[in-house]
C-alpha atoms as a PDB file:
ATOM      1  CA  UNK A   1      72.290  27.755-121.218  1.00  0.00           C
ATOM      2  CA  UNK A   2      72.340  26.744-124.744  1.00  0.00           C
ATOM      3  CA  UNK A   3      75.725  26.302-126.194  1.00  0.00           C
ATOM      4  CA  UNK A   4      74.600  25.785-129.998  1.00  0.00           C
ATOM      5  CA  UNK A   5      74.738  29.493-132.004  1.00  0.00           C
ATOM      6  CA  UNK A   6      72.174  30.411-135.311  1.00  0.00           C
ATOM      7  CA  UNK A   7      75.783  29.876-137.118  1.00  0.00           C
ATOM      8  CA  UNK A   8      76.282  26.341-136.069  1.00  0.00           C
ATOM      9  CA  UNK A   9      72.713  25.134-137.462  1.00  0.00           C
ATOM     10  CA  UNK A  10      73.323  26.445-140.359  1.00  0.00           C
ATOM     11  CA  UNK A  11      72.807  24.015-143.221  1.00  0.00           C
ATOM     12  CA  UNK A  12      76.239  24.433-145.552  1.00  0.00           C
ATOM     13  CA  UNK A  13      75.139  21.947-147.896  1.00  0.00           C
ATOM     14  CA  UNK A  14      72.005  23.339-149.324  1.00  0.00           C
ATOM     15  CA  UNK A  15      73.936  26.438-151.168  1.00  0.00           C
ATOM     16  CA  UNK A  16      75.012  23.361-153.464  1.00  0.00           C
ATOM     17  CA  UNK A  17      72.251  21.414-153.725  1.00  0.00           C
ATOM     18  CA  UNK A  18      70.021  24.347-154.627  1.00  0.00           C
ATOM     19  CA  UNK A  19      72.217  25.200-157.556  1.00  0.00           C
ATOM     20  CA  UNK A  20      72.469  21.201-158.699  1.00  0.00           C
ATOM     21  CA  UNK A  21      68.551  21.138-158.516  1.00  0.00           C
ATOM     22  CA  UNK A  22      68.787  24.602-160.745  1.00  0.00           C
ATOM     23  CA  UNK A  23      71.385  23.215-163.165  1.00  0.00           C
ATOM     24  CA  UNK A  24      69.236  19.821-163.344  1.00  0.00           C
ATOM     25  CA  UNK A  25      65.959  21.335-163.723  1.00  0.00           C
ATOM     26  CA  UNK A  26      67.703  23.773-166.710  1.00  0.00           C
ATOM     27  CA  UNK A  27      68.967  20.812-168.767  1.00  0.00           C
ATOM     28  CA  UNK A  28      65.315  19.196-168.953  1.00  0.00           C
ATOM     29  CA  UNK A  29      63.956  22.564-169.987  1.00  0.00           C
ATOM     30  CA  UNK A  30      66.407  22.692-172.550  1.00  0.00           C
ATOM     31  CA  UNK A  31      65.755  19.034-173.235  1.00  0.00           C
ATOM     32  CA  UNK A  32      61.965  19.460-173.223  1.00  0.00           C
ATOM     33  CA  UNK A  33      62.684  23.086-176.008  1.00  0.00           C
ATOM     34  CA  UNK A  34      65.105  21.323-178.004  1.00  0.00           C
ATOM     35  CA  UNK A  35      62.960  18.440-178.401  1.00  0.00           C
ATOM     36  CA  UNK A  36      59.989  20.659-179.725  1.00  0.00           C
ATOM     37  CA  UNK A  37      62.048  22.584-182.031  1.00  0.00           C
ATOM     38  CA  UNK A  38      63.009  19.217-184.105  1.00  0.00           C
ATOM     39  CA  UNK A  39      59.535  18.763-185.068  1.00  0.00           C
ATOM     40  CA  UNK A  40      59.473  21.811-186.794  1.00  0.00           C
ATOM     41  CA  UNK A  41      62.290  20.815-189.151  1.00  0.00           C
ATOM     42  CA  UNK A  42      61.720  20.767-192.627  1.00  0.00           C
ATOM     43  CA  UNK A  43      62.702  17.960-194.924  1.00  0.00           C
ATOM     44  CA  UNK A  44      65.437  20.345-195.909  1.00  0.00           C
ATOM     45  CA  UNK A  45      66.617  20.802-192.398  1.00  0.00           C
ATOM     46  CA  UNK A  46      66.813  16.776-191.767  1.00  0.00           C
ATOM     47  CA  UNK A  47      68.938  16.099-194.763  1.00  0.00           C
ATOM     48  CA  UNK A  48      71.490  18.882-194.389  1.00  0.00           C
ATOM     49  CA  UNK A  49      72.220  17.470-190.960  1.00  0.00           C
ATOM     50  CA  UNK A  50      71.473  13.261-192.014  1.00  0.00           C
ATOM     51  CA  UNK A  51      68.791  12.843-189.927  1.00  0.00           C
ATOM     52  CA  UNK A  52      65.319  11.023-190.949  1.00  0.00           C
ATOM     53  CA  UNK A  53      61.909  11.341-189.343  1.00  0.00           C
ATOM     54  CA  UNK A  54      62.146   8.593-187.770  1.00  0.00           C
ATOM     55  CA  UNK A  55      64.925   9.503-186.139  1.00  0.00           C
ATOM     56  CA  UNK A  56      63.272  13.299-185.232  1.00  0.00           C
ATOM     57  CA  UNK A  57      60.386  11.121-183.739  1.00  0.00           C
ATOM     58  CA  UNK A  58      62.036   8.764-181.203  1.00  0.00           C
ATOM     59  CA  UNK A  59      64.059  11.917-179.655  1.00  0.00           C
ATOM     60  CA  UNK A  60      61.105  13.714-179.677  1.00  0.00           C
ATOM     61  CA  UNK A  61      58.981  11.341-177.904  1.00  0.00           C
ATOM     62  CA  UNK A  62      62.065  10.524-175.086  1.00  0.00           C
ATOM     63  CA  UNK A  63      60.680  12.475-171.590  1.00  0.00           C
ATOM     64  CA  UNK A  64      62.458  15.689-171.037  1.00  0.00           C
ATOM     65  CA  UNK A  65      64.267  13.752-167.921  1.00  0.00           C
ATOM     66  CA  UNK A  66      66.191  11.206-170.247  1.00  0.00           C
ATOM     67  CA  UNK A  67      69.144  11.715-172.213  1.00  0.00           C
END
């Protein structure tokens, strides 16, 4: 006779790890967005905030995965 229950195979740590893979993959989708919106600045936009298009092209060609 088995002495191991359903309850006691239960994996308790994948509650947390689902929601850290959720919160990571929503950052590089936000990332990714973000990224794509700054190339539709206008020159307008980019001065207001002190920002060059030089500067709007190196984010905007950084993968979605780095900071």
């Amino acid at each position: 006779m088995s002495t191991l229950t359903q309850n006691s195979m239960t994996n308790h740590h994948a509650p947390g790890l689902l929601h850290q893979i959720g919160d990571t993959l929503h950052l590089w989708h936000e990332r990714y967005r973000n990224r794509r919106e700054l190339t539709n600045w206008t020159a307008r936009d980019l001065q207001d905030v002190g920002l060059s298009w030089s500067d709007i092209a190196y984010e905007a060609d950084k993968p979605f995965w780095r900071a």
